[in-house]
N, C-alpha and C. Protein backbone atom coordinates (compact mmCIF):
# COMPACT_ATOMS: atom_id res chain seq x y z
N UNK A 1 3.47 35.95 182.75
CA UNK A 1 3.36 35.27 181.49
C UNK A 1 3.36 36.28 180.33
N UNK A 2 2.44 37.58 180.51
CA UNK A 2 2.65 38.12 179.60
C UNK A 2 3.88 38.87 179.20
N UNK A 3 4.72 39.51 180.16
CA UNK A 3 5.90 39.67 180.19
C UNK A 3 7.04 38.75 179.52
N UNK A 4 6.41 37.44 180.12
CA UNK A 4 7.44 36.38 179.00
C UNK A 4 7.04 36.59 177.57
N UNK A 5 5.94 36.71 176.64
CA UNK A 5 5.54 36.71 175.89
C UNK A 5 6.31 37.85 175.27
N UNK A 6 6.33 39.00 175.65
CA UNK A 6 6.88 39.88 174.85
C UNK A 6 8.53 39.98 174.82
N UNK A 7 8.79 39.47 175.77
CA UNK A 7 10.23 38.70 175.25
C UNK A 7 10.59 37.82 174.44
N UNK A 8 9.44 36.67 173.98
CA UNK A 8 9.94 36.34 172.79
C UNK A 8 9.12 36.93 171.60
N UNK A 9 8.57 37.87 171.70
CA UNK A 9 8.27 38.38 170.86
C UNK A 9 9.29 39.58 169.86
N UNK A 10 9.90 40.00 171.01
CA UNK A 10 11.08 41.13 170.69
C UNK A 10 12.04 39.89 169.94
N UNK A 11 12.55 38.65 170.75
CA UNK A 11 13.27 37.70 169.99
C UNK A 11 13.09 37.29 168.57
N UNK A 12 11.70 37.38 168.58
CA UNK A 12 11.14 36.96 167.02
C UNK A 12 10.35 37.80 166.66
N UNK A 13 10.15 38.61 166.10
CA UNK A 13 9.09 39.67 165.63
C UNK A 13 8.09 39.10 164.92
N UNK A 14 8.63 38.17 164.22
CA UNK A 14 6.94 37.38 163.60
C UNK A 14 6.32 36.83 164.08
N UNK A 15 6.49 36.70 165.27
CA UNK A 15 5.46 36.13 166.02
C UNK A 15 4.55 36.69 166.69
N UNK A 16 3.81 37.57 165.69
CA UNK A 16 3.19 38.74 165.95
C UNK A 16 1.63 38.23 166.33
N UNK A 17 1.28 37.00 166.17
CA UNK A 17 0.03 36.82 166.80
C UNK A 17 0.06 36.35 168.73
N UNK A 18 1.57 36.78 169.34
CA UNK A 18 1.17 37.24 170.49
C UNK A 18 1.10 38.47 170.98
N UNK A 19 1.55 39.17 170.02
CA UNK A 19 1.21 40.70 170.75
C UNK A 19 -0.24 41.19 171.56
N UNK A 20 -1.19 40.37 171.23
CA UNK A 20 -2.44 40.73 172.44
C UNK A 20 -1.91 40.28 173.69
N UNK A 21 -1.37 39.14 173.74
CA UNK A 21 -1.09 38.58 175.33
C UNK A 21 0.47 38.91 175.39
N UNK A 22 0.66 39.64 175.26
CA UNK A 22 2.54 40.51 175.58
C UNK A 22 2.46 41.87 176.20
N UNK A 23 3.30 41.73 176.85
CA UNK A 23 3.23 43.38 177.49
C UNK A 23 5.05 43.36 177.15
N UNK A 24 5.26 44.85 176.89
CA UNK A 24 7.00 44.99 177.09
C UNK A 24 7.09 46.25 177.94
N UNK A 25 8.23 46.67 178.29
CA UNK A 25 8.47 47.94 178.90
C UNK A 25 9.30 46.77 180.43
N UNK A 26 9.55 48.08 181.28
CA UNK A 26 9.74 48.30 182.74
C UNK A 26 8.28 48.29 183.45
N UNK A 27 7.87 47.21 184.52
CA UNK A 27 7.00 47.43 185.48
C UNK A 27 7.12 46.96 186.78
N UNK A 28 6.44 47.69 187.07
CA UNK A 28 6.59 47.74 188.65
C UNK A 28 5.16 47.17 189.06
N UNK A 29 4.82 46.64 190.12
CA UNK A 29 3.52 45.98 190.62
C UNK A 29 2.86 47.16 191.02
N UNK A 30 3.33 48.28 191.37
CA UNK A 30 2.57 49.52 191.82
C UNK A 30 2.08 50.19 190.86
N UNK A 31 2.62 50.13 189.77
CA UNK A 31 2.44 50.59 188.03
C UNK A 31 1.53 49.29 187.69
N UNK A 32 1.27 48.65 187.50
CA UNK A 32 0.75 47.35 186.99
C UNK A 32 -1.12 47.78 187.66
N UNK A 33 -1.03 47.73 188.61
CA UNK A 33 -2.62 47.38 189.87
C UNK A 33 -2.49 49.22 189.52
N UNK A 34 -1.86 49.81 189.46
CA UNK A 34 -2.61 51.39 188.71
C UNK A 34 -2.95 51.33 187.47
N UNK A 35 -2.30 50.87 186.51
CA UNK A 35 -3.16 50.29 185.54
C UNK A 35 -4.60 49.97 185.40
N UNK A 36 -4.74 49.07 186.07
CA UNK A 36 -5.70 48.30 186.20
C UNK A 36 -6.86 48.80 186.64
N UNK A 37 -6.33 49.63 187.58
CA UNK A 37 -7.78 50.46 188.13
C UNK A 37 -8.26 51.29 187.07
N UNK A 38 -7.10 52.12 186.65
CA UNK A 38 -7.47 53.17 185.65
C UNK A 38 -8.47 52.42 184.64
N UNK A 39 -8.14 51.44 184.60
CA UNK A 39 -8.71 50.46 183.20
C UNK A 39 -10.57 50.14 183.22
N UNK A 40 -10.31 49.47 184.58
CA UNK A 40 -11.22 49.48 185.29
C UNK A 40 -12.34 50.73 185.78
N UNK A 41 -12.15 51.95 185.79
CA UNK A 41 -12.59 52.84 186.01
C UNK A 41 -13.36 53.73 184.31
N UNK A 42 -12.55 53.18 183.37
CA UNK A 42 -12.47 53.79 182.48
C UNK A 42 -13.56 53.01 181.86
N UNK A 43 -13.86 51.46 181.80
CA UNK A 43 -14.61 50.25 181.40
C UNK A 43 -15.65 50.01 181.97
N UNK A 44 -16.57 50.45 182.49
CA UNK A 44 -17.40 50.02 183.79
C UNK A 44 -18.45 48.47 183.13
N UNK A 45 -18.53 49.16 181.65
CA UNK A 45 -19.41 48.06 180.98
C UNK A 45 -18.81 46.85 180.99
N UNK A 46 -17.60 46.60 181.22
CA UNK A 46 -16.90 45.59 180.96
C UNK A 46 -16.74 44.59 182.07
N UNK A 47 -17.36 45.57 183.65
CA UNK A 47 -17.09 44.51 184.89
C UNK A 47 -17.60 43.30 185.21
N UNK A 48 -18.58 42.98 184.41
CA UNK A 48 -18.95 41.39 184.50
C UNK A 48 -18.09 40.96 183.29
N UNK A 49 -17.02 41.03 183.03
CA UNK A 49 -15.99 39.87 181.92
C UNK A 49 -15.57 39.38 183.08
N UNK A 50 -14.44 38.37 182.76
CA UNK A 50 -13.62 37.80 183.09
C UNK A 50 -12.46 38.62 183.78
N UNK A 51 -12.24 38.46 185.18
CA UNK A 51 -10.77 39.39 185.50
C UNK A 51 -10.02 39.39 184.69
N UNK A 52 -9.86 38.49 184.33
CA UNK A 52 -8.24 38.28 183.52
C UNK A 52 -8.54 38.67 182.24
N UNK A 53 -9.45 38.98 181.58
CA UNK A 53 -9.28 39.82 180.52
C UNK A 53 -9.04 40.93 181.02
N UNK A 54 -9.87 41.35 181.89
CA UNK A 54 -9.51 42.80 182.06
C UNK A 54 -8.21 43.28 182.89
N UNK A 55 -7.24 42.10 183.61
CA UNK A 55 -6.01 42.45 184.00
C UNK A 55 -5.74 42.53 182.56
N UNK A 56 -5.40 41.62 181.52
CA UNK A 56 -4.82 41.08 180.04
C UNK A 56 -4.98 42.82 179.22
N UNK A 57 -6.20 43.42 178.92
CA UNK A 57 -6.61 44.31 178.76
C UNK A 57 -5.92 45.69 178.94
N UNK A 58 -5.44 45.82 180.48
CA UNK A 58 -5.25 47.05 180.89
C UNK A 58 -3.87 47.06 181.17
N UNK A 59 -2.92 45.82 181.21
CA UNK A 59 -2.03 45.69 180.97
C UNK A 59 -0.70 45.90 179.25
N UNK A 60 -1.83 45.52 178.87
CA UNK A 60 -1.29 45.33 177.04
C UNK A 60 -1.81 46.59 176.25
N UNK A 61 -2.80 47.79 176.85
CA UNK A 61 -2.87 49.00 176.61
C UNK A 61 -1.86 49.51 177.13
N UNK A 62 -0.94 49.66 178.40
CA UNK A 62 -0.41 50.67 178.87
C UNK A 62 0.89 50.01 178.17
N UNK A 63 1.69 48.33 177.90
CA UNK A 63 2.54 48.24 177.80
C UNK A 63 2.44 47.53 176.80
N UNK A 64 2.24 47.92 175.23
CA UNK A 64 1.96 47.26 174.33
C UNK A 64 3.10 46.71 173.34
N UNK A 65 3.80 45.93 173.25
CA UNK A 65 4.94 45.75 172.63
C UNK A 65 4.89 46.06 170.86
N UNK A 66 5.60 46.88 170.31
CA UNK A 66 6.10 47.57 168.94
C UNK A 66 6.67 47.00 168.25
């Protein structure tokens, strides 16, 4: 989903209030879950949120659409 997001985001640039939930670039699922750990490792205060912020999170740091 977030991947879709930054596709239409590149389509429309003003639609700049999805850039939190957009990722752009090339990824790979092996790149993605390394992410995540790193993210995860880096956040410790953060491990009682919600997974999915913190997939959302560590995803849209490494691949933040411009």
């Amino acid at each position: 989903m977030m991947f879709g997001l930054g596709l239409v985001y590149k389509l429309k640039p003003d639609a700049a209030v999805l850039l939190p939930f957009a990722i752009c670039g090339e990824l790979s699922h092996a790149a993605m879950a390394q992410a995540f750990m790193n993210w995860a490792k880096a956040n410790p205060q953060k491990w009682e949120d919600d997974k999915l912020f913190g997939v959302m999170s560590a995803l849209s740091e490494n691949w933040p659409c411009k």
